[in-house]
N, C-alpha and C. Protein backbone atom coordinates (compact mmCIF):
# COMPACT_ATOMS: atom_id res chain seq x y z
N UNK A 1 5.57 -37.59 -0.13
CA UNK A 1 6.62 -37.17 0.79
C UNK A 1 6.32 -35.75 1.27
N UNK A 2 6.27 -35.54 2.33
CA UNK A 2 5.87 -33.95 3.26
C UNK A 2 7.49 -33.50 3.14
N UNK A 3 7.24 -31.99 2.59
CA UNK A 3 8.17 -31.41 2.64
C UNK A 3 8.23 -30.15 3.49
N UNK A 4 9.41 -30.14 4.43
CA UNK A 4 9.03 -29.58 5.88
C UNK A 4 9.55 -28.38 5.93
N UNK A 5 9.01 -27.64 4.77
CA UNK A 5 9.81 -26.14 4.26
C UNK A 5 9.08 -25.15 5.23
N UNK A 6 9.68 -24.22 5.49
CA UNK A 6 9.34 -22.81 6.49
C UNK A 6 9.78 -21.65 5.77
N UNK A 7 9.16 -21.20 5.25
CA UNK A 7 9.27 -19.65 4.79
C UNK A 7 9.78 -18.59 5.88
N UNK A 8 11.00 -18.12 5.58
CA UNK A 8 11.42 -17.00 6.04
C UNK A 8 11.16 -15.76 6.15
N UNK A 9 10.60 -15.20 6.84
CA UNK A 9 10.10 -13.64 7.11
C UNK A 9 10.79 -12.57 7.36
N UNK A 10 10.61 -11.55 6.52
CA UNK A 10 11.90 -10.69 6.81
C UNK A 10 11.39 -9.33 7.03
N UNK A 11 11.60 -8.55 8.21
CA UNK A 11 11.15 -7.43 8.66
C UNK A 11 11.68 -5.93 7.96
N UNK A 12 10.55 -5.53 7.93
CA UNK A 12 10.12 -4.46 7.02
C UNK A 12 9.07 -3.32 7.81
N UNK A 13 9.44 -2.28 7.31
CA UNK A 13 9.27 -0.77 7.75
C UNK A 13 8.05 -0.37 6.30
N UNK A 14 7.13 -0.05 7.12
CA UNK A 14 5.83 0.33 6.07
C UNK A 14 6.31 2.52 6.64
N UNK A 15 6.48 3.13 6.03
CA UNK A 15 6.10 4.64 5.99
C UNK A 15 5.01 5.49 4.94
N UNK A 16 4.53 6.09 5.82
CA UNK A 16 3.38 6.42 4.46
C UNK A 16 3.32 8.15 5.25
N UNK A 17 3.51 8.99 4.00
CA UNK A 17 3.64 9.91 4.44
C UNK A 17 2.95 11.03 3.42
N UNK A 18 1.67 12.06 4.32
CA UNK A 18 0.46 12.41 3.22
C UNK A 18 0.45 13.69 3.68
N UNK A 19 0.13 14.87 2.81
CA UNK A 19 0.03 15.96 2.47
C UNK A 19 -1.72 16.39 2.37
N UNK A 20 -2.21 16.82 3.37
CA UNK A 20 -3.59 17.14 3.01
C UNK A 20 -3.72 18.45 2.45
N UNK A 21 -4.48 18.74 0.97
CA UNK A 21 -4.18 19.85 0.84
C UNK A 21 -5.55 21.37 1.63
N UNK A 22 -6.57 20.28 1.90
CA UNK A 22 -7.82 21.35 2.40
C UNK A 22 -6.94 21.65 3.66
N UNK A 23 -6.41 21.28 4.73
CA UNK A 23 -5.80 21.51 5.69
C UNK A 23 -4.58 22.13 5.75
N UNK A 24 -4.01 21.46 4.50
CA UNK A 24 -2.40 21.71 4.57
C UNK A 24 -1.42 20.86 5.49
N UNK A 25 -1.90 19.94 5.96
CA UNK A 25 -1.52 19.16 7.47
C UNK A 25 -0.52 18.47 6.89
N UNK A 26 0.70 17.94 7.18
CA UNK A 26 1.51 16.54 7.02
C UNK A 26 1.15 15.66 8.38
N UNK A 27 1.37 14.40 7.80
CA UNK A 27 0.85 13.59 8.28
C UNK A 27 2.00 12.59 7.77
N UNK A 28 3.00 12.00 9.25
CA UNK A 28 4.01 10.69 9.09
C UNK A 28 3.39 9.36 9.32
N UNK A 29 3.49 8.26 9.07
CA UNK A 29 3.23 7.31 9.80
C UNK A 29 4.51 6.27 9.75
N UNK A 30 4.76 5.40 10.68
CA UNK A 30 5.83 4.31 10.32
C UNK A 30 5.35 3.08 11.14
N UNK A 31 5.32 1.74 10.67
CA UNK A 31 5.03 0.90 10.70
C UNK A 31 5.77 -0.28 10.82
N UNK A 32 5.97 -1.26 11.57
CA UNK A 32 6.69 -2.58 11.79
C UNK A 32 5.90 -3.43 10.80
N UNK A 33 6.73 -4.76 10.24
CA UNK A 33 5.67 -5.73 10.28
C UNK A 33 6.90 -6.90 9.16
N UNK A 34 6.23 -7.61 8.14
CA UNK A 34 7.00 -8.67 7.90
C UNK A 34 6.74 -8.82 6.49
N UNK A 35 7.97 -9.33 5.50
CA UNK A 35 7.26 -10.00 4.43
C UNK A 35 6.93 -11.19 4.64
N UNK A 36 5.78 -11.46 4.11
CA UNK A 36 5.62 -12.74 4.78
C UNK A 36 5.43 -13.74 3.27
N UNK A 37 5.71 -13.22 2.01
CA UNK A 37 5.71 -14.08 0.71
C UNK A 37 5.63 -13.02 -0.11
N UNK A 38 7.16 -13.82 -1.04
CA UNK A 38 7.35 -12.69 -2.47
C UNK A 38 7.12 -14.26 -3.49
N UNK A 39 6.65 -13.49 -4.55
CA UNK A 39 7.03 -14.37 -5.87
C UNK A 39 7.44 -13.14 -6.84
N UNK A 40 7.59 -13.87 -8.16
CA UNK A 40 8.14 -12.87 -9.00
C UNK A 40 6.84 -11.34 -8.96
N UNK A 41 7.57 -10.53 -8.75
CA UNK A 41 6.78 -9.11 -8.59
C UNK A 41 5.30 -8.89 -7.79
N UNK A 42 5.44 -9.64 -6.82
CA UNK A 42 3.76 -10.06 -6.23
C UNK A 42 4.97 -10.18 -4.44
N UNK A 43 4.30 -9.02 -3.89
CA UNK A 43 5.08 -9.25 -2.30
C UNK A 43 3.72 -9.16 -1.70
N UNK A 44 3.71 -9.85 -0.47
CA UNK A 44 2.47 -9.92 0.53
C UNK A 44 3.06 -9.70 2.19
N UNK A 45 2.71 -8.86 2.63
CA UNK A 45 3.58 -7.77 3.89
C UNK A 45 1.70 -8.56 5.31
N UNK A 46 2.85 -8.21 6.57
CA UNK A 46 1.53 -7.81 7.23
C UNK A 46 2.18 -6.75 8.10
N UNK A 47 1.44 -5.70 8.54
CA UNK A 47 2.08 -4.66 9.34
C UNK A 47 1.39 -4.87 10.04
N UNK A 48 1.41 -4.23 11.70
CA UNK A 48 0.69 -3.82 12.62
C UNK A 48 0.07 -2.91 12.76
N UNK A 49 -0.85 -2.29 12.85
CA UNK A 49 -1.47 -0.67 12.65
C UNK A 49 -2.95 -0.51 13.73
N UNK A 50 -2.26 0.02 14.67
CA UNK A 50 -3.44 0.82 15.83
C UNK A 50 -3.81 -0.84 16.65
N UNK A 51 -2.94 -1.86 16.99
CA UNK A 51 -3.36 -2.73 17.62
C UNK A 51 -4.06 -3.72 16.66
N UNK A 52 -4.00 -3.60 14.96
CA UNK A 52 -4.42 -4.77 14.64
C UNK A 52 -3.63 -5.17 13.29
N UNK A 53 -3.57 -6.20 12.67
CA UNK A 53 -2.86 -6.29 11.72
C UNK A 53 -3.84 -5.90 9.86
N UNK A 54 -2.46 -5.27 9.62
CA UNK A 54 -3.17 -4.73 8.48
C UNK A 54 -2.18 -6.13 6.96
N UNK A 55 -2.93 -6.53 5.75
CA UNK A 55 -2.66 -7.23 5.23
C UNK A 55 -2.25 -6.48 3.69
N UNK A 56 -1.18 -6.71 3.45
CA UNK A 56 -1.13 -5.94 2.69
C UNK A 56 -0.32 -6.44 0.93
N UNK A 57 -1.47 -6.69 0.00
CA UNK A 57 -0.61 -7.42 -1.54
C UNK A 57 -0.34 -6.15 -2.03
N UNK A 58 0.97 -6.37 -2.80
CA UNK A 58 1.80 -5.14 -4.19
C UNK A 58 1.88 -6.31 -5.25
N UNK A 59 1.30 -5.70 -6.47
CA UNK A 59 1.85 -6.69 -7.63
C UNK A 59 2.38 -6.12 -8.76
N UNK A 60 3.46 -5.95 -9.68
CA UNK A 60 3.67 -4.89 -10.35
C UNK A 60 3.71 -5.72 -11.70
N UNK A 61 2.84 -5.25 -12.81
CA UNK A 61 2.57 -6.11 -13.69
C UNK A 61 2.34 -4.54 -14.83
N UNK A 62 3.53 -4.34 -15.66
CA UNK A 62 3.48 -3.85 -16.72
C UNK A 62 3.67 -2.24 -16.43
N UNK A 63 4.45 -1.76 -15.89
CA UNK A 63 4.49 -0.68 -15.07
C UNK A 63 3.86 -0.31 -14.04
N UNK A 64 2.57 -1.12 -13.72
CA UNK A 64 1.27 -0.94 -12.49
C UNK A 64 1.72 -1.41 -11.36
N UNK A 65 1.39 -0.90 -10.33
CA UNK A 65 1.28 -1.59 -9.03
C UNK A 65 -0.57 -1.90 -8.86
N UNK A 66 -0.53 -3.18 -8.95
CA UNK A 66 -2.04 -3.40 -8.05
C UNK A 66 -1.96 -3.85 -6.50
N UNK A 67 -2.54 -2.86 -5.58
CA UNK A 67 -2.64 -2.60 -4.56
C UNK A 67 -3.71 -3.22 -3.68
N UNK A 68 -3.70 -4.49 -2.76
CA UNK A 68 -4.82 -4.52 -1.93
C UNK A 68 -4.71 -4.66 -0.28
N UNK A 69 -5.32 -3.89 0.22
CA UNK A 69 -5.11 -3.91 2.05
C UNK A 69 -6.44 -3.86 2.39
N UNK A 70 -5.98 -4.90 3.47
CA UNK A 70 -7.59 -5.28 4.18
C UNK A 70 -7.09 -5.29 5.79
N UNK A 71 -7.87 -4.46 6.12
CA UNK A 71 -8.40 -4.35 8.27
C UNK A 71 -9.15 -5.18 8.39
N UNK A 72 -9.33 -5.16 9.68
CA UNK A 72 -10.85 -5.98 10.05
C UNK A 72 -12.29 -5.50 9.43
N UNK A 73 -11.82 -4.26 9.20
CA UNK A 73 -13.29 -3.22 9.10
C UNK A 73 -12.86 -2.64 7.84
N UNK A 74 -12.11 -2.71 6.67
CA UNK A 74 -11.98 -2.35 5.93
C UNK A 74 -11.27 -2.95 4.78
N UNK A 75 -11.97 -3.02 3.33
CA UNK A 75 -10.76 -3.19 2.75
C UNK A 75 -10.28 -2.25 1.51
N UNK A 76 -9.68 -2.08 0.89
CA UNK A 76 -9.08 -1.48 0.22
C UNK A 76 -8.42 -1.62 -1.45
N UNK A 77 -8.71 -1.30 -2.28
CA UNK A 77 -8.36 -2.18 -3.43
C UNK A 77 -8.13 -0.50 -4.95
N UNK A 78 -7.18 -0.71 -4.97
CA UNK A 78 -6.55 0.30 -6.41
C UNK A 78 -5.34 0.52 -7.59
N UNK A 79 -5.29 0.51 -8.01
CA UNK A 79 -3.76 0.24 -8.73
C UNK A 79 -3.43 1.99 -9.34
N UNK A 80 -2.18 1.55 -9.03
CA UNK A 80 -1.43 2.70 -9.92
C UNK A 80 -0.24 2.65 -11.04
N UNK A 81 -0.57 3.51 -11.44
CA UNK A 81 -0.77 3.67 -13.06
C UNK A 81 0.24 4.91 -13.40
N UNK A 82 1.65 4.61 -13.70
CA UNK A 82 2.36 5.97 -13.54
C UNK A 82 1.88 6.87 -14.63
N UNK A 83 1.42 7.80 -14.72
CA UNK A 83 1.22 9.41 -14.99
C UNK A 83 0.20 9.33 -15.69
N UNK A 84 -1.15 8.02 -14.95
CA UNK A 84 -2.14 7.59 -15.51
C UNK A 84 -3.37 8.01 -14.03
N UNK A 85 -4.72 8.60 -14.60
CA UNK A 85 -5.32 8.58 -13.16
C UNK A 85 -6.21 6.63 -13.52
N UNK A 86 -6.36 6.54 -12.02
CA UNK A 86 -7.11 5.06 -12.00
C UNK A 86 -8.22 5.53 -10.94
N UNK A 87 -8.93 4.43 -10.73
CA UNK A 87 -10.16 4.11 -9.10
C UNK A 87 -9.61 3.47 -8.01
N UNK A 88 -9.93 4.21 -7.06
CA UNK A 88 -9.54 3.82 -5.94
C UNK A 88 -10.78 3.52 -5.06
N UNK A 89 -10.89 2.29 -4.51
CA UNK A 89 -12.19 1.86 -3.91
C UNK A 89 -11.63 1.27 -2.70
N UNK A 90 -13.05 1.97 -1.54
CA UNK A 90 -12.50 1.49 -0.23
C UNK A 90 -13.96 0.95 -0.37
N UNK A 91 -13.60 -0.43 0.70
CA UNK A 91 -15.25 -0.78 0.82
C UNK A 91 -14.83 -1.02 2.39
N UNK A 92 -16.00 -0.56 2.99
CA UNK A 92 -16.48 -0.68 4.67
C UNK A 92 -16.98 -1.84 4.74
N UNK A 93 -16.91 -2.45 6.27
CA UNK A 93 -17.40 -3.86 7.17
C UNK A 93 -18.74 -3.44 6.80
N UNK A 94 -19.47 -2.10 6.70
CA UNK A 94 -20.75 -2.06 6.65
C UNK A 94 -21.72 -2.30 4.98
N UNK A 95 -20.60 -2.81 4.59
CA UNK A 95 -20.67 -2.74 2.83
C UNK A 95 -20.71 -1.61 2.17
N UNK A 96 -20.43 -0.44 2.59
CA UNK A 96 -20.40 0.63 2.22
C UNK A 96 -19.01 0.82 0.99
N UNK A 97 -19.33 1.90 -0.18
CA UNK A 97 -18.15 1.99 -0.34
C UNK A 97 -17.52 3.09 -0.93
N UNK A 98 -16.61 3.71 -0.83
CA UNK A 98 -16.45 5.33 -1.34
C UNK A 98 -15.55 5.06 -2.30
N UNK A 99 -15.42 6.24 -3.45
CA UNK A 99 -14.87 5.69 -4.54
C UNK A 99 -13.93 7.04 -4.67
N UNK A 100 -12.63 6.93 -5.33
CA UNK A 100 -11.64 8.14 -5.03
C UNK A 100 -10.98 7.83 -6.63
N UNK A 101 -9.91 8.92 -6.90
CA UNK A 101 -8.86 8.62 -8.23
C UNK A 101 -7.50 8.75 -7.37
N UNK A 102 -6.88 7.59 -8.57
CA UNK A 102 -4.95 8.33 -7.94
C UNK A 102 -4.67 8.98 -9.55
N UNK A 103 -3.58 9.57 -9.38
CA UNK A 103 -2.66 10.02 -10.10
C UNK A 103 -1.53 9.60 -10.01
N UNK A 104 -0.36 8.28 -10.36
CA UNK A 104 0.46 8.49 -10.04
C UNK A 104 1.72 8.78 -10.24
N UNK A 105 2.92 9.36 -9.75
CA UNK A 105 4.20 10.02 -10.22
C UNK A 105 5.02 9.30 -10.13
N UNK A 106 5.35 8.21 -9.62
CA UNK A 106 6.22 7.52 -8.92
C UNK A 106 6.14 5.54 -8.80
N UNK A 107 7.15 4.75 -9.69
CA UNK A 107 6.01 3.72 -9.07
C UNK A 107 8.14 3.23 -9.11
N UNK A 108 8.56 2.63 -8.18
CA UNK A 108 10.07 1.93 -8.02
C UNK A 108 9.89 1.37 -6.84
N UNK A 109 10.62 -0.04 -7.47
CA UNK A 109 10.21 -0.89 -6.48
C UNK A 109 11.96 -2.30 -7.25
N UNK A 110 12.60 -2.85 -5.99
CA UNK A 110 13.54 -3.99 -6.01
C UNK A 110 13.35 -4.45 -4.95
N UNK A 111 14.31 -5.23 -4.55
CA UNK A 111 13.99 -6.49 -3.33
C UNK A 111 14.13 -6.08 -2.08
N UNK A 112 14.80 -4.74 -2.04
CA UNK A 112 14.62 -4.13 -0.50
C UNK A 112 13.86 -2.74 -0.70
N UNK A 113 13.27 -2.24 -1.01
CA UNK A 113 12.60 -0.64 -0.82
C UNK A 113 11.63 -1.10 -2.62
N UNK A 114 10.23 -0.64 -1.89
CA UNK A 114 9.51 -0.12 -2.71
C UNK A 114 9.15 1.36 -2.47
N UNK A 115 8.75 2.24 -3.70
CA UNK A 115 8.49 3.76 -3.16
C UNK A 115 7.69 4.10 -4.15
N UNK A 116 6.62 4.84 -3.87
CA UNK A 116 5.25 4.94 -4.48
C UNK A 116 4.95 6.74 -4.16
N UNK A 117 4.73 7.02 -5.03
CA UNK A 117 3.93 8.40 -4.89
C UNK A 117 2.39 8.85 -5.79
N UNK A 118 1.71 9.12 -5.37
CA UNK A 118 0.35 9.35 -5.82
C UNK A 118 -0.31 10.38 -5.19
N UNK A 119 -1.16 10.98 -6.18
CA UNK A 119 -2.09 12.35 -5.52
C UNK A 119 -3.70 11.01 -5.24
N UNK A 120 -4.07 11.62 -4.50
CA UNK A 120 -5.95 11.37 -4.05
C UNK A 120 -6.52 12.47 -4.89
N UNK A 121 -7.98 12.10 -5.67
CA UNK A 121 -9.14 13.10 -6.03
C UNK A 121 -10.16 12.40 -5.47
N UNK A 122 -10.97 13.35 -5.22
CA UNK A 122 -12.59 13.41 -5.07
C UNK A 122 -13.08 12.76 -6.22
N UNK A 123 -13.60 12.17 -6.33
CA UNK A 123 -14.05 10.97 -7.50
C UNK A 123 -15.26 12.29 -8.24
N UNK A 124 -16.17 12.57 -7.28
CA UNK A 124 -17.08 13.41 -7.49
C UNK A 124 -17.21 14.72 -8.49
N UNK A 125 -15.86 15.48 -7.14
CA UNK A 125 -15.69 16.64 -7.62
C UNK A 125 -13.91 16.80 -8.33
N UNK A 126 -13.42 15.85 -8.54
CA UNK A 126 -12.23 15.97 -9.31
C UNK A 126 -11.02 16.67 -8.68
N UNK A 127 -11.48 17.49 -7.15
CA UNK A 127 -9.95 17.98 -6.51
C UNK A 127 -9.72 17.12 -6.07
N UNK A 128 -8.54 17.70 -5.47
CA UNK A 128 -7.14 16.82 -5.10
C UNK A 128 -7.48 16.61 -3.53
N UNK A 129 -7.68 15.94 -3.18
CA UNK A 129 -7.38 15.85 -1.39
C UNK A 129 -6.02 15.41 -1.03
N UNK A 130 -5.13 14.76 -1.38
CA UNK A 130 -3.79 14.79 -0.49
C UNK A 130 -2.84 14.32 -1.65
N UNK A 131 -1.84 14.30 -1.21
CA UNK A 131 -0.24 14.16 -1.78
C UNK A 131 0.46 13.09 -1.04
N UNK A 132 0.54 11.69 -1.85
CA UNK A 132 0.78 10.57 -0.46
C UNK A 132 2.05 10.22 -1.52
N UNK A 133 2.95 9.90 -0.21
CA UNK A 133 4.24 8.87 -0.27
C UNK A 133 4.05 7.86 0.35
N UNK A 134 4.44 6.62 -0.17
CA UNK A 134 4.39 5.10 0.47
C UNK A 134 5.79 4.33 0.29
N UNK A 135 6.21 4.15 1.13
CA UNK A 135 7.92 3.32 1.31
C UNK A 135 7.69 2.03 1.94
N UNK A 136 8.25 1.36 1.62
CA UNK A 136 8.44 -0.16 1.86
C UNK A 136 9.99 -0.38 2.16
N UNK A 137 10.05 -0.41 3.25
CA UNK A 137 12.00 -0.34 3.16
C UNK A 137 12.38 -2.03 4.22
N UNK A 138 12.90 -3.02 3.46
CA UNK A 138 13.44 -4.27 3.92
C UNK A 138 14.57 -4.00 4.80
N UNK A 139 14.98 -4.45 5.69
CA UNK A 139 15.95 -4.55 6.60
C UNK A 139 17.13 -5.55 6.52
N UNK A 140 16.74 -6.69 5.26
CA UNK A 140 17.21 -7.89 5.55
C UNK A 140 17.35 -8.85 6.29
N UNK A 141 16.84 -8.76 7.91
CA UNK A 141 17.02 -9.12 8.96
C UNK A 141 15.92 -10.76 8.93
N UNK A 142 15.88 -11.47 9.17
CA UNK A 142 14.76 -12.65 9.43
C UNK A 142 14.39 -12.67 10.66
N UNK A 143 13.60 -12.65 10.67
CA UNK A 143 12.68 -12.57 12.29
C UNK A 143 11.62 -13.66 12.15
């Protein structure tokens, strides 16, 4: 028997908001896009970002968030670890891949707003390059 179920999508506000410290620069961003599948502690979002869609898993398993976002040209893969440093690995379309630490301060997350805070290091040289906030804020709305 085909069961003719449709998952409901519910629109959601990606903000990510970063502190460079070699510059000193702030840096806002805000983002449209959708949940597009929760299970227990595992949400899967797609936002829009610069004309293309960005894909984005949160899974929170034992205080951690494991983190993965993939572009066309990029993907992205790290977990955080509250007041734990972890690896943060970006790998390039060109197979390339740079390797970074988080630190993080912050990990709260329920069925409408997740909120994340983490420092960036230089994997290398151990400073800090930025001070990032990440919000996930639900609207409730179905679209």
């Amino acid at each position: 028997m085909y069961n003719n179920f449709v998952m409901k999508s519910f629109k959601t506000t990606l903000i990510r908001e970063t502190i460079y410290f070699d510059t000193n620069q702030k840096e806002k961003e805000e983002y449209v896009g959708k949940l597009i599948s929760k299970e227990v502690n595992k949400f899967n979002y797609a936002f829009k970002v610069d004309n293309e869609i960005m894909r984005l898993e949160m899974e929170f398993i034992d205080g951690k968030c494991f983190i993965k976002q993939s572009y066309p040209s990029t993907f992205i893969e790290f977990c955080l670890n509250l007041n734990q440093k972890e690896k943060y690995c970006l790998n390039l379309s060109s197979n390339h891949k740079l390797f970074f630490i988080t630190e993080t301060s912050l990990i709260k997350f329920d069925e409408l707003e997740i909120k994340l805070k983490y420092n960036l290091y230089e994997e290398s040289s151990n400073e800090i390059i930025s001070s990032n906030e990440i919000r996930i804020i639900g609207d409730g709305e179905i679209c």
